[in-house]
Structure formats: structure tokens, C-alpha cells
PDB file of N, CA and C in Angstrom:
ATOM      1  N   UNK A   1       2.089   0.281  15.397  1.00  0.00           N
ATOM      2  CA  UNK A   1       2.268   1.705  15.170  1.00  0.00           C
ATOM      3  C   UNK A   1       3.066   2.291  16.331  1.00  0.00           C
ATOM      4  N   UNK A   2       4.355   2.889  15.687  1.00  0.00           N
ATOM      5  CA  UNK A   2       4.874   3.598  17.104  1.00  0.00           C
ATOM      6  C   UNK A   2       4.251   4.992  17.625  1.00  0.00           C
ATOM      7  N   UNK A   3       4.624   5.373  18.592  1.00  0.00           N
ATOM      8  CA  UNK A   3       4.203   6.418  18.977  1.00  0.00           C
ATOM      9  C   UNK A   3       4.690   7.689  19.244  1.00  0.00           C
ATOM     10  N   UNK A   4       4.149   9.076  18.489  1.00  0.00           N
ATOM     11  CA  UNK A   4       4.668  10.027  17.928  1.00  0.00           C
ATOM     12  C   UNK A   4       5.426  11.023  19.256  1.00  0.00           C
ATOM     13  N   UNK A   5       6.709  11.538  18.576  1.00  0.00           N
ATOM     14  CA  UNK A   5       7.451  12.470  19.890  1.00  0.00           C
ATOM     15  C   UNK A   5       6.260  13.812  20.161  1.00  0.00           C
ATOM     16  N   UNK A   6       5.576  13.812  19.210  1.00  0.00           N
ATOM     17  CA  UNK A   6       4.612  15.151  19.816  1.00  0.00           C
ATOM     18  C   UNK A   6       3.129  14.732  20.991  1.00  0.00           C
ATOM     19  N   UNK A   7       2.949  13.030  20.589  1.00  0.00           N
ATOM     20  CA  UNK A   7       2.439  12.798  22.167  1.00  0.00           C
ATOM     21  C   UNK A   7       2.684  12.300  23.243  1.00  0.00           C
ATOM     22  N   UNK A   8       4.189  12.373  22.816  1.00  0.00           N
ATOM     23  CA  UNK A   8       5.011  12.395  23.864  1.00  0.00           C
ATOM     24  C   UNK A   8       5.299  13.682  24.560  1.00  0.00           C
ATOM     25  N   UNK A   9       5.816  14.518  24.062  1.00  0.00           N
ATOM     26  CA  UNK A   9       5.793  15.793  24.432  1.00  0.00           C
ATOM     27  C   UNK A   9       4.785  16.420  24.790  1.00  0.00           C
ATOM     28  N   UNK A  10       3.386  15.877  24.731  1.00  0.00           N
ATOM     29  CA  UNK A  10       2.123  16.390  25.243  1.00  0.00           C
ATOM     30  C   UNK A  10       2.195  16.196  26.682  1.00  0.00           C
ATOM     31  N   UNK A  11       1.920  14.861  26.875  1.00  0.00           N
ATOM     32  CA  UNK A  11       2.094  14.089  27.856  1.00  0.00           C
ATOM     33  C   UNK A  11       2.930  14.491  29.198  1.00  0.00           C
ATOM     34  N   UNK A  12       4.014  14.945  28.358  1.00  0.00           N
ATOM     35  CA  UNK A  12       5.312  15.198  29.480  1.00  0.00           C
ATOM     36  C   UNK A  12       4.905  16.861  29.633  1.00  0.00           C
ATOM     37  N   UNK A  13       4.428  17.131  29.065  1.00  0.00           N
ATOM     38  CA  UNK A  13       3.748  19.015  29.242  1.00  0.00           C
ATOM     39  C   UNK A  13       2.909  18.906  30.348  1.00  0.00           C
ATOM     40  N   UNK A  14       1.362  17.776  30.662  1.00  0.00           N
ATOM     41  CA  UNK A  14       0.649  17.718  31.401  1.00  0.00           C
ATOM     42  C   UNK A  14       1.319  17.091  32.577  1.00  0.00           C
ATOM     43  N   UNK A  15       2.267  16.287  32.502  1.00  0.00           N
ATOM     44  CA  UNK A  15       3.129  16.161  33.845  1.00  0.00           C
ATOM     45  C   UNK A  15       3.980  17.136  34.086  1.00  0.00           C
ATOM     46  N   UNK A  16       4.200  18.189  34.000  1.00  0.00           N
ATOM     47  CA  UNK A  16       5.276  19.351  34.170  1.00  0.00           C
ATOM     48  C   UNK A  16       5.360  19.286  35.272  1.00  0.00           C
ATOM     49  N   UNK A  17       3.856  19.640  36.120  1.00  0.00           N
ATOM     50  CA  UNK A  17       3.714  19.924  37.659  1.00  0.00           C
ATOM     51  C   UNK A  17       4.705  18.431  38.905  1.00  0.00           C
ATOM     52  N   UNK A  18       4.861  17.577  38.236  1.00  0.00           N
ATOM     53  CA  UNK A  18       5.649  16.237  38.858  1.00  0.00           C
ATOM     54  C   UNK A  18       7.378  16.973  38.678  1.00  0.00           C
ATOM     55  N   UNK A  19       8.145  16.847  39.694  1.00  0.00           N
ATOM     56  CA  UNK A  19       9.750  16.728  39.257  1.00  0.00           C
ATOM     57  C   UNK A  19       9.984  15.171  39.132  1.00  0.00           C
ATOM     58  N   UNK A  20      10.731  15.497  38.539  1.00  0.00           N
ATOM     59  CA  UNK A  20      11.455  14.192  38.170  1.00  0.00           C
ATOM     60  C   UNK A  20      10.870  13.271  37.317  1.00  0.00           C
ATOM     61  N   UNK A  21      10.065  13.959  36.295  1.00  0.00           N
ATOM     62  CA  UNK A  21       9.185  12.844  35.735  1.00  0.00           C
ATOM     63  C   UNK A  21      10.881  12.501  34.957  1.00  0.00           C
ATOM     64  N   UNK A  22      10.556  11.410  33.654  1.00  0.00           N
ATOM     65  CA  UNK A  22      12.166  11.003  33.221  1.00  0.00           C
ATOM     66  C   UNK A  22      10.998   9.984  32.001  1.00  0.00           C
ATOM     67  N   UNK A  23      11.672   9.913  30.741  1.00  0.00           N
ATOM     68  CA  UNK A  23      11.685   9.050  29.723  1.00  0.00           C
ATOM     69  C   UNK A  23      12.228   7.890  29.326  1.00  0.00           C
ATOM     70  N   UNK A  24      12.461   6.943  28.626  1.00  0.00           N
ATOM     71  CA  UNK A  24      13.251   6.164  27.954  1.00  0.00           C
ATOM     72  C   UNK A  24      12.542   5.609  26.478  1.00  0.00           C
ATOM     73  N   UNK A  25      13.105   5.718  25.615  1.00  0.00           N
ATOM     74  CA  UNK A  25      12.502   5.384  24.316  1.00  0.00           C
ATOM     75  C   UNK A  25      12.853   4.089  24.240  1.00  0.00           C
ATOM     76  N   UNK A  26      12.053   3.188  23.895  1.00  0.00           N
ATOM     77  CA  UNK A  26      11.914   1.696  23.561  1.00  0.00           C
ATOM     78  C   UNK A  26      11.429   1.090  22.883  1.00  0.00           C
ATOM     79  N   UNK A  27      12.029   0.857  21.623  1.00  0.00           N
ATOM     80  CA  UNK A  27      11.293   0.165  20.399  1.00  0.00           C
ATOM     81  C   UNK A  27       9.604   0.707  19.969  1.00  0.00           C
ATOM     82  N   UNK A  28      10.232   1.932  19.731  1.00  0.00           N
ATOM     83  CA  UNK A  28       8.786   3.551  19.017  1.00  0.00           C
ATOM     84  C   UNK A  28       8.000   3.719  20.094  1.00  0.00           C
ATOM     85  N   UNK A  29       8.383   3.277  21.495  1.00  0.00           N
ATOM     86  CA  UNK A  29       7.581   3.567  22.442  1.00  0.00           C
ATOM     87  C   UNK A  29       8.201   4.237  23.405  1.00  0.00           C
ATOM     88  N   UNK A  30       7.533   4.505  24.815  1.00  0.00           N
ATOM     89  CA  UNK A  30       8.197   5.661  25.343  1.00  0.00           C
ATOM     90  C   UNK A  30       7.966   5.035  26.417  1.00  0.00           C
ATOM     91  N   UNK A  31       8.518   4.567  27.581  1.00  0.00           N
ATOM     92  CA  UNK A  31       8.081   4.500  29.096  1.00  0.00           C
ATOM     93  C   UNK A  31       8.937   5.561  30.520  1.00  0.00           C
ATOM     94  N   UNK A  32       7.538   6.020  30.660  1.00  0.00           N
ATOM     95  CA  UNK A  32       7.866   6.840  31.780  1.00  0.00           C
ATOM     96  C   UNK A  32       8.093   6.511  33.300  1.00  0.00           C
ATOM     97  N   UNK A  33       8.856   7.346  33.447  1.00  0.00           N
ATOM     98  CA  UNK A  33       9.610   7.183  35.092  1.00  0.00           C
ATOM     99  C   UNK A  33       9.366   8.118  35.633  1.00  0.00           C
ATOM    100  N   UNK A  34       8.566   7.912  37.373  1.00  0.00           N
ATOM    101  CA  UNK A  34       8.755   8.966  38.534  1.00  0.00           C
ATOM    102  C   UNK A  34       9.494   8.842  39.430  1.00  0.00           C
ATOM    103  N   UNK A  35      10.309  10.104  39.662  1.00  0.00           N
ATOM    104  CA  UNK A  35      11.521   9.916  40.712  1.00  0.00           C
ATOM    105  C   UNK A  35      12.252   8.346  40.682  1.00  0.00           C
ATOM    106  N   UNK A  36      12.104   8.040  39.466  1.00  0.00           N
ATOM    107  CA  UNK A  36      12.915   6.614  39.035  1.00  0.00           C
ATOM    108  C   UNK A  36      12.101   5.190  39.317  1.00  0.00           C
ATOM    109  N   UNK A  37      10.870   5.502  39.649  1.00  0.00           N
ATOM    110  CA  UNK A  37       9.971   4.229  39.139  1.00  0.00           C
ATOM    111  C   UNK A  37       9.618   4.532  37.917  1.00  0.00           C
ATOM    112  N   UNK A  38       8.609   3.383  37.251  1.00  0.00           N
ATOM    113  CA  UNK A  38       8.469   3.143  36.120  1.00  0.00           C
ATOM    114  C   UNK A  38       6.899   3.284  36.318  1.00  0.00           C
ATOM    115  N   UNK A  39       6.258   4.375  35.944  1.00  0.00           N
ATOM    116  CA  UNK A  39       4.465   4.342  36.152  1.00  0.00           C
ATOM    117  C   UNK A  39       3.775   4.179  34.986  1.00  0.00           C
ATOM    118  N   UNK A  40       4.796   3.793  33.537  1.00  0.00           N
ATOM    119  CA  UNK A  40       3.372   3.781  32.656  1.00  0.00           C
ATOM    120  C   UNK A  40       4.577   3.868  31.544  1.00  0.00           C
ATOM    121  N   UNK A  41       3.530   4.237  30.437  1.00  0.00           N
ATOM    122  CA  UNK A  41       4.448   4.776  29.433  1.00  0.00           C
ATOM    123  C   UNK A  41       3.425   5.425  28.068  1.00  0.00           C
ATOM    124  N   UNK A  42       4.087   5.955  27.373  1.00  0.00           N
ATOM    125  CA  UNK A  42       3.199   6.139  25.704  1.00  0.00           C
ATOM    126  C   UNK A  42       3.484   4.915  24.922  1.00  0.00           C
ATOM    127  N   UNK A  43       2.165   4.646  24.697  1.00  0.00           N
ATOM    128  CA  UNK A  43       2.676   2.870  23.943  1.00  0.00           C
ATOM    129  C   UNK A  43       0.876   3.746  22.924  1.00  0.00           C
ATOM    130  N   UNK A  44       1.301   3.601  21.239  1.00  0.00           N
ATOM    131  CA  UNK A  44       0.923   3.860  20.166  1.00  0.00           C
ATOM    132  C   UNK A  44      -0.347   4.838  20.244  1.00  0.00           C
ATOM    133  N   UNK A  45       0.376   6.038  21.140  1.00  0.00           N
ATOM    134  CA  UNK A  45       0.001   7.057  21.111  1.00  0.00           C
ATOM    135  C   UNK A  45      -1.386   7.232  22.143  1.00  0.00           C
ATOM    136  N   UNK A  46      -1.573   6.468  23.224  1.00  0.00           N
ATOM    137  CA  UNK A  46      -2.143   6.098  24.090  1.00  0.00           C
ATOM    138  C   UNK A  46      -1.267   6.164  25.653  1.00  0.00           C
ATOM    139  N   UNK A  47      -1.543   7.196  26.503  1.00  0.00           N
ATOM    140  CA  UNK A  47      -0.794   6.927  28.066  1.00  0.00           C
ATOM    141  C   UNK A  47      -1.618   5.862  28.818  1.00  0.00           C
ATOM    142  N   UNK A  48      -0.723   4.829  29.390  1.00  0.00           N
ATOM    143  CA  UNK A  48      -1.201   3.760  29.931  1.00  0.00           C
ATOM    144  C   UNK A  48      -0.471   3.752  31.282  1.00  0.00           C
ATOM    145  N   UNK A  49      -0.974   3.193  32.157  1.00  0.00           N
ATOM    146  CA  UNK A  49       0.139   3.413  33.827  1.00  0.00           C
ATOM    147  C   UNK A  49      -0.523   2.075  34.136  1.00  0.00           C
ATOM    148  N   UNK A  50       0.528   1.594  35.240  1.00  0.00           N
ATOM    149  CA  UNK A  50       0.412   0.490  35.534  1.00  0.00           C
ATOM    150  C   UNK A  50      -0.687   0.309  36.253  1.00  0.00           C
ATOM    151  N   UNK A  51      -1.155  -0.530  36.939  1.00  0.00           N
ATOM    152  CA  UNK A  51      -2.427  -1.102  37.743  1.00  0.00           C
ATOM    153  C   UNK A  51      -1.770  -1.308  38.836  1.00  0.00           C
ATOM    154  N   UNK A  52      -2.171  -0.418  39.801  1.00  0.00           N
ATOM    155  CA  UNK A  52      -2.112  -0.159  41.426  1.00  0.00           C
ATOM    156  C   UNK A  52      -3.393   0.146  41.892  1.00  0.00           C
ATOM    157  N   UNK A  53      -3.957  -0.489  43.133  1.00  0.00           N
ATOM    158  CA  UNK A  53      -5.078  -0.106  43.669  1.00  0.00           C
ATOM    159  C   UNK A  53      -5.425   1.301  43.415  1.00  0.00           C
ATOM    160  N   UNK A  54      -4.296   2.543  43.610  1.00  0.00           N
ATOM    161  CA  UNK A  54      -4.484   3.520  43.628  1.00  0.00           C
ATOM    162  C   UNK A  54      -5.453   4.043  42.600  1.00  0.00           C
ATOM    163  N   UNK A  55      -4.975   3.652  41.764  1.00  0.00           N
ATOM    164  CA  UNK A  55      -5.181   4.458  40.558  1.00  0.00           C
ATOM    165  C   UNK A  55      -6.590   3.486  39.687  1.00  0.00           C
ATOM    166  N   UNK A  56      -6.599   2.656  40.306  1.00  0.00           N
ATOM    167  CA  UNK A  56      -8.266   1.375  39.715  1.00  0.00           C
ATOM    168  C   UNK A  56      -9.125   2.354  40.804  1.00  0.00           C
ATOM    169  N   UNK A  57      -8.746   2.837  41.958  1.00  0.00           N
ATOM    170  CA  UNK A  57      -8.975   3.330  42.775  1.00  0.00           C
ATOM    171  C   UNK A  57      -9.817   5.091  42.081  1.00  0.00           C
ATOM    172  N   UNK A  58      -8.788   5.506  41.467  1.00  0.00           N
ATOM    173  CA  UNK A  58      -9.275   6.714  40.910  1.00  0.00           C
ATOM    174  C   UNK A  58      -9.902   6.157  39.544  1.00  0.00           C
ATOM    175  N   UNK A  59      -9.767   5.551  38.712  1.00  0.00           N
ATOM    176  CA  UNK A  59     -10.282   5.781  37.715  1.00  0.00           C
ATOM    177  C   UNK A  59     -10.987   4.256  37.367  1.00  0.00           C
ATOM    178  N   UNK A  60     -11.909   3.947  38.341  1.00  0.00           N
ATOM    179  CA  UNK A  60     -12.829   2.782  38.230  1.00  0.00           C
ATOM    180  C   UNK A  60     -13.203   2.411  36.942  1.00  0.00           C
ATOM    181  N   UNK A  61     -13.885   3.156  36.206  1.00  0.00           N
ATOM    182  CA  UNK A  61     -14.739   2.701  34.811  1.00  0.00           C
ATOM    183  C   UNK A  61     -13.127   2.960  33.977  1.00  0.00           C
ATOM    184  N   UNK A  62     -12.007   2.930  33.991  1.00  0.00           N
ATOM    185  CA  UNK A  62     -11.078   3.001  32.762  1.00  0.00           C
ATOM    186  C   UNK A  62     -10.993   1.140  32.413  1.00  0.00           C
ATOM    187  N   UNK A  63     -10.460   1.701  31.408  1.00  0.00           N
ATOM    188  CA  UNK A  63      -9.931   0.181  30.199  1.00  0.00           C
ATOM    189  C   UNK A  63      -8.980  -0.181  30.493  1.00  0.00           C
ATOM    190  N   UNK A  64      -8.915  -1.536  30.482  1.00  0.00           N
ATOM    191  CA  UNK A  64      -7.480  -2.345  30.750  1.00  0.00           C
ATOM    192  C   UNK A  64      -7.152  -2.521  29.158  1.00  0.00           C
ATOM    193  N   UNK A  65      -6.000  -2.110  28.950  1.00  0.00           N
ATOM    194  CA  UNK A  65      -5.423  -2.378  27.571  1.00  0.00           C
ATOM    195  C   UNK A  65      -4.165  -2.860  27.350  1.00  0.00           C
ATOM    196  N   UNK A  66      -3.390  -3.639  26.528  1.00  0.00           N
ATOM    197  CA  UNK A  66      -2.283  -3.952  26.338  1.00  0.00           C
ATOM    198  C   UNK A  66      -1.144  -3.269  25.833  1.00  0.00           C
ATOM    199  N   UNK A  67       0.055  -2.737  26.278  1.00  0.00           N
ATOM    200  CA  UNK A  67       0.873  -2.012  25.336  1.00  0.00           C
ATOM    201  C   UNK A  67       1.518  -2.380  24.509  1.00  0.00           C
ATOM    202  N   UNK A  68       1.749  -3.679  24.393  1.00  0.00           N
ATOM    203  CA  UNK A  68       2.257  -4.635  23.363  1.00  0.00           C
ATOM    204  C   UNK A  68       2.271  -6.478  23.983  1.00  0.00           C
ATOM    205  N   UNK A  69       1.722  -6.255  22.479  1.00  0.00           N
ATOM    206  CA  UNK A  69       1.986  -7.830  22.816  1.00  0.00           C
ATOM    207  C   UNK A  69       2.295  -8.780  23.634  1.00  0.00           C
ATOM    208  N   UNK A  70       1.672  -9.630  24.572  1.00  0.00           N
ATOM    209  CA  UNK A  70       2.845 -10.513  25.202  1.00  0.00           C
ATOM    210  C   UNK A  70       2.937  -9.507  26.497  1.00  0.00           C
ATOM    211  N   UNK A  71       2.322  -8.400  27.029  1.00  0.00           N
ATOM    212  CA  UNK A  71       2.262  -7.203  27.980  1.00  0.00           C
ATOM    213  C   UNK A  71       1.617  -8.159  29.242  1.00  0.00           C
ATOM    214  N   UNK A  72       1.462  -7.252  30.062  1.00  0.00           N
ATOM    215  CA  UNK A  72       0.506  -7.245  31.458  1.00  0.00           C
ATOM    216  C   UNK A  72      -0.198  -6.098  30.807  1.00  0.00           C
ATOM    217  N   UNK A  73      -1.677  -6.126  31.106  1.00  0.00           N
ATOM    218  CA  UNK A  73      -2.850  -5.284  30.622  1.00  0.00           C
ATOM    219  C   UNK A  73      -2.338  -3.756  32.036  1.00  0.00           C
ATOM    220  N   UNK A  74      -2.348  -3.089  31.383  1.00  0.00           N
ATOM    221  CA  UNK A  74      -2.315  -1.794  32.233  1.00  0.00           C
ATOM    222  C   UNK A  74      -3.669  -0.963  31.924  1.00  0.00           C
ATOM    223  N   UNK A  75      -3.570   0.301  32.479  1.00  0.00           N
ATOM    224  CA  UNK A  75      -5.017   1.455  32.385  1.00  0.00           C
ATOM    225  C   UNK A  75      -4.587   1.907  31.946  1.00  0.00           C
ATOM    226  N   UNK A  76      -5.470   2.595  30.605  1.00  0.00           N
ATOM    227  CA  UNK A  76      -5.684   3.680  29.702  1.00  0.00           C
ATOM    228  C   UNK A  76      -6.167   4.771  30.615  1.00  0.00           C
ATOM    229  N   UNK A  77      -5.073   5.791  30.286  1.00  0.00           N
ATOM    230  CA  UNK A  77      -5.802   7.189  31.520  1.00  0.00           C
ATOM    231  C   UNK A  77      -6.323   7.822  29.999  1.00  0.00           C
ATOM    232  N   UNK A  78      -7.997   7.843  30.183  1.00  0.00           N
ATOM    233  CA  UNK A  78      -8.315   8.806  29.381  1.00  0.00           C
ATOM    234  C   UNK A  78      -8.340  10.096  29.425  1.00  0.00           C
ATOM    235  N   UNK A  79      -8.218  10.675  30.783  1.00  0.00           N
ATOM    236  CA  UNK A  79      -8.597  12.317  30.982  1.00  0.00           C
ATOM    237  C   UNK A  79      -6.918  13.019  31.028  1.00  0.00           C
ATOM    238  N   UNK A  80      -6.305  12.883  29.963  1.00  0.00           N
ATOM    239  CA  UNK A  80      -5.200  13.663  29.857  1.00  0.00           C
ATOM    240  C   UNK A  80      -4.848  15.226  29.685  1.00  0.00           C
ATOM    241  N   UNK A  81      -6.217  15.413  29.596  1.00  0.00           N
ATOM    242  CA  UNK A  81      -5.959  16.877  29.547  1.00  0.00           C
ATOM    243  C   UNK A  81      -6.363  17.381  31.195  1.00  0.00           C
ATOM    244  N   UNK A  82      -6.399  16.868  32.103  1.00  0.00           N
ATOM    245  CA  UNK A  82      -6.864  17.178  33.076  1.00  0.00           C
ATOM    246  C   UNK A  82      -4.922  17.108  33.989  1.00  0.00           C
ATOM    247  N   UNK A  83      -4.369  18.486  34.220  1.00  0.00           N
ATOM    248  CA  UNK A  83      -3.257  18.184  34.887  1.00  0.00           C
ATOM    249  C   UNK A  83      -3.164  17.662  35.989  1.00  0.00           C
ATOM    250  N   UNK A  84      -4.221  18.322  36.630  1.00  0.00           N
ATOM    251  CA  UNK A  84      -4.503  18.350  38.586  1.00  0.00           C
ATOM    252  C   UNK A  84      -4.482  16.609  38.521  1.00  0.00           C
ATOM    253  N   UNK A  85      -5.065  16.218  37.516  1.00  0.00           N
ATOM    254  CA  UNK A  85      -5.795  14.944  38.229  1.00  0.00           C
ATOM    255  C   UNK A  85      -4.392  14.027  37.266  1.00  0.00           C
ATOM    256  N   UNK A  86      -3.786  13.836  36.982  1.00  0.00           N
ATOM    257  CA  UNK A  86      -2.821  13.654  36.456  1.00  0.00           C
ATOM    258  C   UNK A  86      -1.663  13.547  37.425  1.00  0.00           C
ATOM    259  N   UNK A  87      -1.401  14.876  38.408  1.00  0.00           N
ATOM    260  CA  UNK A  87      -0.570  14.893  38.883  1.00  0.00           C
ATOM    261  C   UNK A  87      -1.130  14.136  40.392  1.00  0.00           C
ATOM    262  N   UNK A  88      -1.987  13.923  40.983  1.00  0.00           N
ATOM    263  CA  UNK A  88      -2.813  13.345  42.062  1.00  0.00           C
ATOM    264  C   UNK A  88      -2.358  11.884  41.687  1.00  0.00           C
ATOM    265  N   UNK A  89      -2.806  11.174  40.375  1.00  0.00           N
ATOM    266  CA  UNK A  89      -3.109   9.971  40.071  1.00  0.00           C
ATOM    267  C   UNK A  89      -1.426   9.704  40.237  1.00  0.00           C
ATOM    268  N   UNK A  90      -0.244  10.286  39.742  1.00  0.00           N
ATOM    269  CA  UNK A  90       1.185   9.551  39.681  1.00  0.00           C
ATOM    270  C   UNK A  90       1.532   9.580  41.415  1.00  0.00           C
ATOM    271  N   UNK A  91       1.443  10.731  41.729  1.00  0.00           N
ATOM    272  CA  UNK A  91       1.579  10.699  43.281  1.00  0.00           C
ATOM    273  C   UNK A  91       1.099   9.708  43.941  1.00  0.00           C
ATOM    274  N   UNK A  92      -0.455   9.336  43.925  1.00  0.00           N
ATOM    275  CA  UNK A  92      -0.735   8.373  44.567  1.00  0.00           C
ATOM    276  C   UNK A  92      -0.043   6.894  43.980  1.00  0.00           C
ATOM    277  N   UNK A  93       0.024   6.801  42.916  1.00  0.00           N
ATOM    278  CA  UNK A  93       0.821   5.746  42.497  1.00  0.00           C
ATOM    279  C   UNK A  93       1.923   5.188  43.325  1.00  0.00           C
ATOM    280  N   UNK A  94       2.588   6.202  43.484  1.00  0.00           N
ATOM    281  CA  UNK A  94       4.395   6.573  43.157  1.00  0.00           C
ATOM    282  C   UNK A  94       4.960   5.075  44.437  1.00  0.00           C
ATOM    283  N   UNK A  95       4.373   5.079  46.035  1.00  0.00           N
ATOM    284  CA  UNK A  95       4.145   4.368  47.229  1.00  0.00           C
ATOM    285  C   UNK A  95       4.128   2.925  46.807  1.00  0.00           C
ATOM    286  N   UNK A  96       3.034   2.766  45.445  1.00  0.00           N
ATOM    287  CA  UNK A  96       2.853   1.237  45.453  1.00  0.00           C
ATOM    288  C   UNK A  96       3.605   0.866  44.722  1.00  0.00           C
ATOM    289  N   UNK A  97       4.599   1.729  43.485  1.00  0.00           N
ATOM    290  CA  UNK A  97       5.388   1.026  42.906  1.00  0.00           C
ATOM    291  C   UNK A  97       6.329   0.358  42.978  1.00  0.00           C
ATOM    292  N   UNK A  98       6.826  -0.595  42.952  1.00  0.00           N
ATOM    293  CA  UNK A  98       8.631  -1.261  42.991  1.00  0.00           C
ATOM    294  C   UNK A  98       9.655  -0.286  42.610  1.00  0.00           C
ATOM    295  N   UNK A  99      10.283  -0.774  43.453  1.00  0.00           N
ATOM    296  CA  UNK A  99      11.436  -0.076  44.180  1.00  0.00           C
ATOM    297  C   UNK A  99      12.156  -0.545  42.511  1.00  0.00           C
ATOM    298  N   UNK A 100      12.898   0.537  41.380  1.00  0.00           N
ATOM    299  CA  UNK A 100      13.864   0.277  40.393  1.00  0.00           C
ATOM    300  C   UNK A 100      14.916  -1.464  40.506  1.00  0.00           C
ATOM    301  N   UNK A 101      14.765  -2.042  40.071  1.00  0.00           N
ATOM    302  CA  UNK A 101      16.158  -2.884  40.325  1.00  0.00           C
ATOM    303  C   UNK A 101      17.171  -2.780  40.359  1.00  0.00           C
ATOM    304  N   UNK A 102      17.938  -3.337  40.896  1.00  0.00           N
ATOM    305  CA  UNK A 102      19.341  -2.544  41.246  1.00  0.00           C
ATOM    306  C   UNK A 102      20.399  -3.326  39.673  1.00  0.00           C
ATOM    307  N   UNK A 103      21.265  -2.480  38.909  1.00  0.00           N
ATOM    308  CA  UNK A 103      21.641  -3.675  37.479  1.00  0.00           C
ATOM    309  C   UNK A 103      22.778  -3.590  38.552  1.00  0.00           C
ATOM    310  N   UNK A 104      23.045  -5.090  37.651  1.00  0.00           N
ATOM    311  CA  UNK A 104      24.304  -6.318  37.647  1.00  0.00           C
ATOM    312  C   UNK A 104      25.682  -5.597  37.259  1.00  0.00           C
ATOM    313  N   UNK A 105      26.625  -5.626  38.269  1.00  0.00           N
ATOM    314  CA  UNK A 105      27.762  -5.133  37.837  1.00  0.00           C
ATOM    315  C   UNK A 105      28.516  -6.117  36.870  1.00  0.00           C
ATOM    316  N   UNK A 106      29.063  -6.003  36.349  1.00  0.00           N
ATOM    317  CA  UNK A 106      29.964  -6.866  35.628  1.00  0.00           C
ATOM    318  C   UNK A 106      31.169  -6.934  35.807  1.00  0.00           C
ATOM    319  N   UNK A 107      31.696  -8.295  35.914  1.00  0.00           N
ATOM    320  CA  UNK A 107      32.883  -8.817  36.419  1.00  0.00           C
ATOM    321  C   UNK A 107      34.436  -8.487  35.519  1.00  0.00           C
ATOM    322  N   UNK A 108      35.038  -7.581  35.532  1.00  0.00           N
ATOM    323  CA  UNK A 108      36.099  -6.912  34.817  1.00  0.00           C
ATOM    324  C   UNK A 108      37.258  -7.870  34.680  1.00  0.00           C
TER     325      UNK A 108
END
């Protein structure tokens, strides 16, 4: 089941308070970017962020779930309606994530 642009657009409403949050749509799914890391994404209508101490850190009792198939198990953030803690949880993230990869130029 892909996942709908209106919880997507939820999602990206409760991150307002973040700049630079950023999208990319990917096969009916959505993965989100802060200040150009990659912290998670909407995968079938469920926000999931990656697994960083930080954030096992904040949200101990959450679910490890898969976003597809063949995935690394990430956390289900259940308290989405909560902005404050939303915007705390990507922040603290943001430090442990990998640095974007740099793409391959191509040889002209």
C-alpha cells in the first residue's frame, strides 16, 4: 500500500517548526530529509526515522518496523501529533546521521 499525499502533508505540517525539512517521492513512498540528511520517511502511511541512539534514546518502548521489504527495521514514531517532541527528536537525530553522499560525476 502506498502512502497517501495527505499523510504526507500532515507530517510535513508537524515538522513546520524544522527549516529545511525536504521530501523525495519513491516508489508511493516518501523519504524525508533534514538540512539534507535522510531521517526517516512516510512508508504506508506510517512515519518511521532511522535508529540512532538518540532517538531509541527518546522513545524506548517504540516498534521497530520495516518500510519495505528487504529494509533495515527503523522506529515507528507514534506520537505525531506532538510537534515539540517531534521537533526535539529530528534535532537530536540530525549529529548522528551520515553525512549525504557525495553522486558520481560522469565522464563527458
Amino acid at each position: 500500500m502506498a502512502s497517501s499525499k495527505d499523510y504526507l502533508d500532515f507530517i510535513l505540517e508537524q515538522l513546520s517548526g524544522l527549516e529545511e525539512i525536504t521530501y523525495r517521492q519513491m516508489m508511493g513512498e516518501y523519504i524525508l530529509y533534514y538540512r539534507g540528511k535522510v531521517i526517516g520517511g512516510v512508508y504506508d502511511d506510517r512515519f518511521l526515522v532511522k535508529q540512532t541512539k538518540s532517538a531509541l534514546a527518546m522513545m524506548p518502548d517504540a516498534d521497530l518496523e520495516l518500510p519495505y521489504e528487504g529494509a533495515k527495521e527503523m522506529i515507528l514514531v507514534d506520537d505525531v501529533d506532538n510537534k515539540d517532541f517531534l521537533k526535539e527528536l529530528i534535532e537530536a537525530m540530525y549529529g548522528e546521521l551520515p553525512a549525504p553522499k557525495k553522486k558520481k560525476q560522469q565522464i563527458k
